[in-house]
Protein backbone atom coordinates (compact mmCIF):
# COMPACT_ATOMS: atom_id res chain seq x y z
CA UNK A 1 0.00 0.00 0.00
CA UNK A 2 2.82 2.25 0.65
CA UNK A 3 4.69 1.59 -2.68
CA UNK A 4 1.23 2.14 -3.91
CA UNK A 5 1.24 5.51 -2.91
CA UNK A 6 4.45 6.42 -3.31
CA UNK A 7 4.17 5.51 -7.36
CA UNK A 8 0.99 7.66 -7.31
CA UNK A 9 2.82 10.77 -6.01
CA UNK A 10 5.76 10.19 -8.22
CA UNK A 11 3.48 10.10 -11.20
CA UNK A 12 1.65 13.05 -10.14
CA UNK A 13 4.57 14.93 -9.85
CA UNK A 14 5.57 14.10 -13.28
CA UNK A 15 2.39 15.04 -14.69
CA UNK A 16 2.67 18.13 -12.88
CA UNK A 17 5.96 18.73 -14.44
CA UNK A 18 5.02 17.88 -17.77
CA UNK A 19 2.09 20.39 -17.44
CA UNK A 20 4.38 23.12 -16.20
CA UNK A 21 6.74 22.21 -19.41
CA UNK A 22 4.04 22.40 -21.75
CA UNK A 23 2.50 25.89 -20.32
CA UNK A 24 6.02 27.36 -20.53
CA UNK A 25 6.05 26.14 -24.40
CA UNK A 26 3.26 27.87 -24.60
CA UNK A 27 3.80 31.14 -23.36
CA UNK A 28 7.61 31.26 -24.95
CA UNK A 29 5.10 30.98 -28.51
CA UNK A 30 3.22 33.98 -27.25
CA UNK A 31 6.14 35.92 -26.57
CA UNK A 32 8.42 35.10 -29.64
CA UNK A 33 5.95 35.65 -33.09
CA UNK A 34 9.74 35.85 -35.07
CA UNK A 35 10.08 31.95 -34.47
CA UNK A 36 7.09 31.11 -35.62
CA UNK A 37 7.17 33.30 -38.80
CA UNK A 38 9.65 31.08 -39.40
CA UNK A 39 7.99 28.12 -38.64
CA UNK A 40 5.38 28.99 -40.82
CA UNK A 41 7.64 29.63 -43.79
CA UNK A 42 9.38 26.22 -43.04
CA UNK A 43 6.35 24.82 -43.26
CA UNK A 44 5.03 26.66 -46.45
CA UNK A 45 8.27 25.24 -47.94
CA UNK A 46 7.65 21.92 -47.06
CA UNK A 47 3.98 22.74 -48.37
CA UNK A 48 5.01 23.52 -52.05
CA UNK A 49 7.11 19.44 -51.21
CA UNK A 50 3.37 18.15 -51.35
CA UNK A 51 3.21 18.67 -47.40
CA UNK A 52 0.29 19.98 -46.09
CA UNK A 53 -0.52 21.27 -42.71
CA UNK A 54 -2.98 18.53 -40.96
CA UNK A 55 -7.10 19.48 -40.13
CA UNK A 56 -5.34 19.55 -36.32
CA UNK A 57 -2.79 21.68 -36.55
CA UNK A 58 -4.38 24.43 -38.93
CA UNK A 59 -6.80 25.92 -36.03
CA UNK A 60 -3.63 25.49 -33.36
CA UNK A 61 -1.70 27.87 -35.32
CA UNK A 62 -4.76 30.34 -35.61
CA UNK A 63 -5.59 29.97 -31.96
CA UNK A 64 -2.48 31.10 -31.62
CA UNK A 65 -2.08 33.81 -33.08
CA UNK A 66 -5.53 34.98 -31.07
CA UNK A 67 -4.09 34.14 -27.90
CA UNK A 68 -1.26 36.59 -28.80
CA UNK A 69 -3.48 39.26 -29.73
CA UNK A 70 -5.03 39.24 -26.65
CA UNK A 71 -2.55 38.12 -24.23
CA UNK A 72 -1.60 41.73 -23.06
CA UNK A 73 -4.92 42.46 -22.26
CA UNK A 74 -5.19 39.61 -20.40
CA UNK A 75 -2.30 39.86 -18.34
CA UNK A 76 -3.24 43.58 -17.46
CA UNK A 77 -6.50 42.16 -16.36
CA UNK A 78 -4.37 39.66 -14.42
CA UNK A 79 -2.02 42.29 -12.89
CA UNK A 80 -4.79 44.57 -12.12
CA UNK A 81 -6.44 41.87 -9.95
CA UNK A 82 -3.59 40.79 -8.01
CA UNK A 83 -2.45 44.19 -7.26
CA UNK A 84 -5.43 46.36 -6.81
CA UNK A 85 -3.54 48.72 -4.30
CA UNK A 86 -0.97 49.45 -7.08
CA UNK A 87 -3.29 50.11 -9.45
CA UNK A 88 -5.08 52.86 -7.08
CA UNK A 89 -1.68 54.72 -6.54
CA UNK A 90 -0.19 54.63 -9.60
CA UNK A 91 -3.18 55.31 -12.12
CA UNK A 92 -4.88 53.28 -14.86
CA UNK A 93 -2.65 54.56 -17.41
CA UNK A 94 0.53 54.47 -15.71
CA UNK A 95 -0.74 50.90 -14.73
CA UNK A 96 -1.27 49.53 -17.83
CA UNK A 97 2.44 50.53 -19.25
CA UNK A 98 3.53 49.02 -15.83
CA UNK A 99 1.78 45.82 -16.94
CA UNK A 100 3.10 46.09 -20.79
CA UNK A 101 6.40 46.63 -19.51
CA UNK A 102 6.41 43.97 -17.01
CA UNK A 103 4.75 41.20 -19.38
CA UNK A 104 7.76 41.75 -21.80
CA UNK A 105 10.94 41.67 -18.73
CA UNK A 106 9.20 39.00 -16.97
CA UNK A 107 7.11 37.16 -18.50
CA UNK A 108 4.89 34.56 -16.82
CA UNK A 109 5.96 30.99 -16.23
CA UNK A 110 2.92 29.18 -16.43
CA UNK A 111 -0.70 29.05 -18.32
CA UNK A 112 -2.64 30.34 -15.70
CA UNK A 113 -2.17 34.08 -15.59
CA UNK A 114 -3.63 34.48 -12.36
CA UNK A 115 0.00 33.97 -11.12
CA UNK A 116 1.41 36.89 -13.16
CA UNK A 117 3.21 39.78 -10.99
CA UNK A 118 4.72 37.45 -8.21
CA UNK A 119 8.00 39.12 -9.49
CA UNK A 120 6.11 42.77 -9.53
CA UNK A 121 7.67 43.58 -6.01
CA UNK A 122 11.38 43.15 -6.95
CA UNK A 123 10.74 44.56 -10.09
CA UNK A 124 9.16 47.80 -8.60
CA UNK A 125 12.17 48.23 -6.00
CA UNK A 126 14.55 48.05 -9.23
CA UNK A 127 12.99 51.27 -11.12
CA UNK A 128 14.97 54.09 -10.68
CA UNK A 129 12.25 55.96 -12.37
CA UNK A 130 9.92 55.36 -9.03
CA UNK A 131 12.44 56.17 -6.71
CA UNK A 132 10.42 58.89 -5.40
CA UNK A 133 7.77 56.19 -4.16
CA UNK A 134 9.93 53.89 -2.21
CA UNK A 135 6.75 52.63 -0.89
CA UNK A 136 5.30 51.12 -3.77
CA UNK A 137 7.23 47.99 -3.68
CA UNK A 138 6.19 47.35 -0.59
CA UNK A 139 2.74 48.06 -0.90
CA UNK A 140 3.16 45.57 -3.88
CA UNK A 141 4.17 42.58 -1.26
CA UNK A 142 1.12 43.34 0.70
CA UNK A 143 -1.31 42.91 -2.50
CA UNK A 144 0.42 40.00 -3.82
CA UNK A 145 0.03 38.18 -0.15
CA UNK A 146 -3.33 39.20 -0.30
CA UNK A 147 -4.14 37.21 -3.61
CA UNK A 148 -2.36 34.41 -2.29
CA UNK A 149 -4.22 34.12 1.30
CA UNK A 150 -7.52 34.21 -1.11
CA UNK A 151 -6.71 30.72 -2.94
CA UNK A 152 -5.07 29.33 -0.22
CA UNK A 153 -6.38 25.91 0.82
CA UNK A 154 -9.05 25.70 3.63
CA UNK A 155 -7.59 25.62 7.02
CA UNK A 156 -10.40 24.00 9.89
CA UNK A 157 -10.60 25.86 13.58
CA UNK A 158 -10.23 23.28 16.64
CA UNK A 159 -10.59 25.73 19.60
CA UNK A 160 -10.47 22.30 21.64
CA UNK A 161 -7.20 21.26 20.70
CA UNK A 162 -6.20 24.25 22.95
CA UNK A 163 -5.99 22.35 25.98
CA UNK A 164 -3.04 20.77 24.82
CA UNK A 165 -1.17 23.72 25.85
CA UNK A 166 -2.16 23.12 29.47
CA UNK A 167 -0.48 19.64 29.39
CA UNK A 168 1.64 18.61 26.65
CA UNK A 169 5.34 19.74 25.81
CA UNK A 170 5.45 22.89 23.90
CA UNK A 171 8.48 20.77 21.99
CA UNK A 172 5.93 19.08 20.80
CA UNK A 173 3.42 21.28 20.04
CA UNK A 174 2.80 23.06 16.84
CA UNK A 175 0.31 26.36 16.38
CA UNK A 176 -2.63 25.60 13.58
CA UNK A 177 -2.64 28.93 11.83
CA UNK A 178 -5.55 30.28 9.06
CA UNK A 179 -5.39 30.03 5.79
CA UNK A 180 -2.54 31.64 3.76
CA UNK A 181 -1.12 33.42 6.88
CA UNK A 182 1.89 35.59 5.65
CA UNK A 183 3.50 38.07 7.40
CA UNK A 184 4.76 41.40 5.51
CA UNK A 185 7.44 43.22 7.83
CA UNK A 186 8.00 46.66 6.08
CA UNK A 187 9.78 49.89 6.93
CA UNK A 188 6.89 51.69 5.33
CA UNK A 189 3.35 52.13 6.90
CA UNK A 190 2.06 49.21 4.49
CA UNK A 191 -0.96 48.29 6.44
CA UNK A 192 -2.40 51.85 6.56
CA UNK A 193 -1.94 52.43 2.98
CA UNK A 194 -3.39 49.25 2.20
CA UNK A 195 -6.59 50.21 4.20
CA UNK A 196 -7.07 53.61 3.49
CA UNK A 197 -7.53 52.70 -0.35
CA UNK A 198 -9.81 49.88 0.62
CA UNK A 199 -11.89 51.36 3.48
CA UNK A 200 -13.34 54.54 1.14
CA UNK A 201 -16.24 55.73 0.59
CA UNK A 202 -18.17 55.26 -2.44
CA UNK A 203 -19.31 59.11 -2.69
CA UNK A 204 -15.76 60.74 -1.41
CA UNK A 205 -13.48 58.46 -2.16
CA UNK A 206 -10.23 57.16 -0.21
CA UNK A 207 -9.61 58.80 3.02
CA UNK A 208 -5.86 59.06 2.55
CA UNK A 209 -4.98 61.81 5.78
CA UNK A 210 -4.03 58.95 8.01
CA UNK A 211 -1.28 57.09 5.14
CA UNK A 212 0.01 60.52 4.51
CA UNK A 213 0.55 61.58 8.04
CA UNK A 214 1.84 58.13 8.54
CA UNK A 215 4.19 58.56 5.21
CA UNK A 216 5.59 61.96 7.02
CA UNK A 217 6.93 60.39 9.89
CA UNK A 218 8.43 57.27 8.08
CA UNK A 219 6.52 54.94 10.31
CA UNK A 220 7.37 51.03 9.93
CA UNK A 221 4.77 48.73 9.93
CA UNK A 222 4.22 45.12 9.66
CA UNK A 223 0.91 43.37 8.19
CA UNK A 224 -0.23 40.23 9.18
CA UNK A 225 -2.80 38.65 6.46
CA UNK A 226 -4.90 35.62 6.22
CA UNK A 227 -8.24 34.54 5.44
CA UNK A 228 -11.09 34.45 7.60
CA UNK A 229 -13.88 32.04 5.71
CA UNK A 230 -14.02 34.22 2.12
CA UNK A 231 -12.95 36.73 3.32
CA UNK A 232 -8.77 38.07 3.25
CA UNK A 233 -8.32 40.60 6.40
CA UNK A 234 -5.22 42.59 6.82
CA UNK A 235 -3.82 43.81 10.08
CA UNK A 236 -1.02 45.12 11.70
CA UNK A 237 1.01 42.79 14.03
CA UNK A 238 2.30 44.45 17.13
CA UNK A 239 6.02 44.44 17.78
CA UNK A 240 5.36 42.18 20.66
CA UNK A 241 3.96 39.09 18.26
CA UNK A 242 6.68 39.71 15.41
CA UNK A 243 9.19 37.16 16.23
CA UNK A 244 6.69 34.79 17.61
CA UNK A 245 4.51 34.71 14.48
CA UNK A 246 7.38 34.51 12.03
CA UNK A 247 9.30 31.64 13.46
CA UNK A 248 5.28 29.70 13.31
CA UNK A 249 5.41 30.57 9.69
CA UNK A 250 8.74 28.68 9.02
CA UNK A 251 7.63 26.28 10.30
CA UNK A 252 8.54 25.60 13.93
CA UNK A 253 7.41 24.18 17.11
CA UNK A 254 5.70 26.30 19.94
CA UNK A 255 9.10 25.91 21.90
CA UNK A 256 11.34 26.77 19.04
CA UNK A 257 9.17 30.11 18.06
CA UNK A 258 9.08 30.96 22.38
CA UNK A 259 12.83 30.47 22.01
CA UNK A 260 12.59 33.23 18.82
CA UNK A 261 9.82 35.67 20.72
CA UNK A 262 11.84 36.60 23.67
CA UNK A 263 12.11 36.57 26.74
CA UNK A 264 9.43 39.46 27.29
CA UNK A 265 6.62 37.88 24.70
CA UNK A 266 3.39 37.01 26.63
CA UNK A 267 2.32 34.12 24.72
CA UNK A 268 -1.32 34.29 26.35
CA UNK A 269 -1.74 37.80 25.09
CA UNK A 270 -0.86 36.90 21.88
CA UNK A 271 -2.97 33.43 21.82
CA UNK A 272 -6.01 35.99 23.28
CA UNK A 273 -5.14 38.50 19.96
CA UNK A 274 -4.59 35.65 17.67
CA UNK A 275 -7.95 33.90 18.67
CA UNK A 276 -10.27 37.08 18.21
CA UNK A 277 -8.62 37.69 15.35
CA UNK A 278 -8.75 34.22 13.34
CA UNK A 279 -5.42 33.59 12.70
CA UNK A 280 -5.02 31.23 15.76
CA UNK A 281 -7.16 27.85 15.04
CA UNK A 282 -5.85 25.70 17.22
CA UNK A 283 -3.14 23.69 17.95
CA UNK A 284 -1.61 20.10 17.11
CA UNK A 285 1.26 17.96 17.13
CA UNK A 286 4.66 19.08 15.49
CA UNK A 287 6.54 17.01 12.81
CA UNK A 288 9.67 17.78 12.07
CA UNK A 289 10.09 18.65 8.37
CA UNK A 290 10.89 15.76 6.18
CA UNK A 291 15.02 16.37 4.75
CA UNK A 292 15.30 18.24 1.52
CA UNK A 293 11.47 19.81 1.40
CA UNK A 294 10.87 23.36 1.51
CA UNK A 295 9.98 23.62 5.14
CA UNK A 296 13.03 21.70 5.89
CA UNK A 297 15.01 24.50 4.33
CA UNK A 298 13.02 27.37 5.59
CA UNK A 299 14.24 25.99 9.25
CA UNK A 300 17.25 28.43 9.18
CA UNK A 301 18.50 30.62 12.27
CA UNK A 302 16.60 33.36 13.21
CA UNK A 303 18.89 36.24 14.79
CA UNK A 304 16.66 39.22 16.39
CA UNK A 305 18.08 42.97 15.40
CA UNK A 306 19.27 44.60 18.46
């Protein structure tokens, strides 16, 4: 039964790598109409030879050509919904020649464009052009963790699972956290940006006096999101929780992220914010990361800044 389900994964993973393979063919055809032109006339040569393109391959080459048409458009579309923040500071038209722009440096990797702009952030922190709105990079990481925590997978509350804290070892102990829970530690005032172009009115607009009295003093903020049933909320994460909830994310036992909080964290304070919040579910029993996976990596040291 175990082989059994060890082949299955293995295949799985294949397939997924196939399908990743053939997306990225894909999009590299979108991108690069100078190959096929010469495709085309290779295969008009061929054609005058007595070959003929086949009933299948005729409408592939003209769906194509529409997908190219329209793939800007889409991946504005696509940009514009995973960075809606952006798109409010910046301006439509400023927007859309971001988009343009970013679809030719760095182009997706896969089919579904609803994962174009993870590389927006970096991208936005590299244009000297900008530099005047050191923010927006930021303010991109914020909006892209935000689309994440939306298609993240459904995470279940067990409030009873609780009392383990009164007797088992936090060693073995790990927190059950909401869905996509990512933590955004910024020197800019991220999380009141983030609201005060989501929190307007729909007759006067944006309140914006509270991010620009927070962008005069250079205040440094750091937003905690996840999802709460539909629903993606955004908060800021005292000072007090910082270390605490970014060793969880990594992810480590309750000991391990007390070790990383401090000796002056108050873990019941924070299991009374996290609770009325959402982002505490519960709690359950730590594994240690198998060797080589991505959480076993992520387990690196954690030094606090002085």
């Amino acid at each position: 039964m175990q082989m059994f389900d060890e082949t299955h994964e293995l295949s799985n993973l294949e397939g997924e790598a196939r399908e990743l393979k053939r997306q990225q063919q894909f999009l590299l055809a979108l991108r690069q109409p100078a190959k096929e032109a010469a495709l085309h006339a290779k295969v008009l040569a061929r054609g005058r030879a007595g070959y003929r393109l086949s009933k299948s391959q005729r409408p592939s080459l003209r769906g194509l050509e529409a997908y190219r048409v329209n793939a800007g458009a889409f991946a504005q579309r696509a940009l514009e919904a995973n960075y809606p923040t952006i798109l409010l500071l910046m301006g439509e038209d400023a927007f859309a020649a971001l988009a343009r722009q970013l679809w030719s440096c760095c182009p997706p990797t896969r089919g579904d464009l609803a994962w174009f702009g993870e590389t927006l952030p970096e991208f936005l922190a590299n244009q000297e052009h900008l530099s005047d709105w050191p923010y927006l990079s930021e303010v991109a990481r914020l909006d892209w963790a935000v689309s994440r925590a939306y298609w993240a997978f459904d995470v279940e509350p067990n409030t009873d699972s609780l009392n383990m804290l009164a007797h088992d070892d936090p060693a073995e102990l790990q927190v059950v956290l909401a869905s996509g829970l990512a933590l955004i530690d910024s020197s800019w005032p991220v999380v009141t940006l983030w609201k005060a172009h989501h929190s307007q009115d729909e007759e006067t607009g944006p309140d914006l006096s509270l991010a620009q009295e927070a962008l005069a003093q250079q205040r440094s903020e750091c937003a905690l999101v996840w999802r709460s049933g539909w629903r993606v909320q955004v908060a800021e994460l005292p000072s007090s929780d910082r270390w605490f909830v970014r060793a969880l994310l990594q992810p480590s036992s309750l000991a391990s992220a007390l070790d990383h909080a401090g000796d002056a964290f108050d873990l019941s304070a924070c299991l009374q914010r996290g609770l009325q919040a959402g982002w505490w579910l519960g709690m359950t029993w730590y594994q240690e990361p198998a060797e080589g996976s991505r959480e076993y990596f992520a387990l690196m040291p954690c030094d606090q800044e002085s």
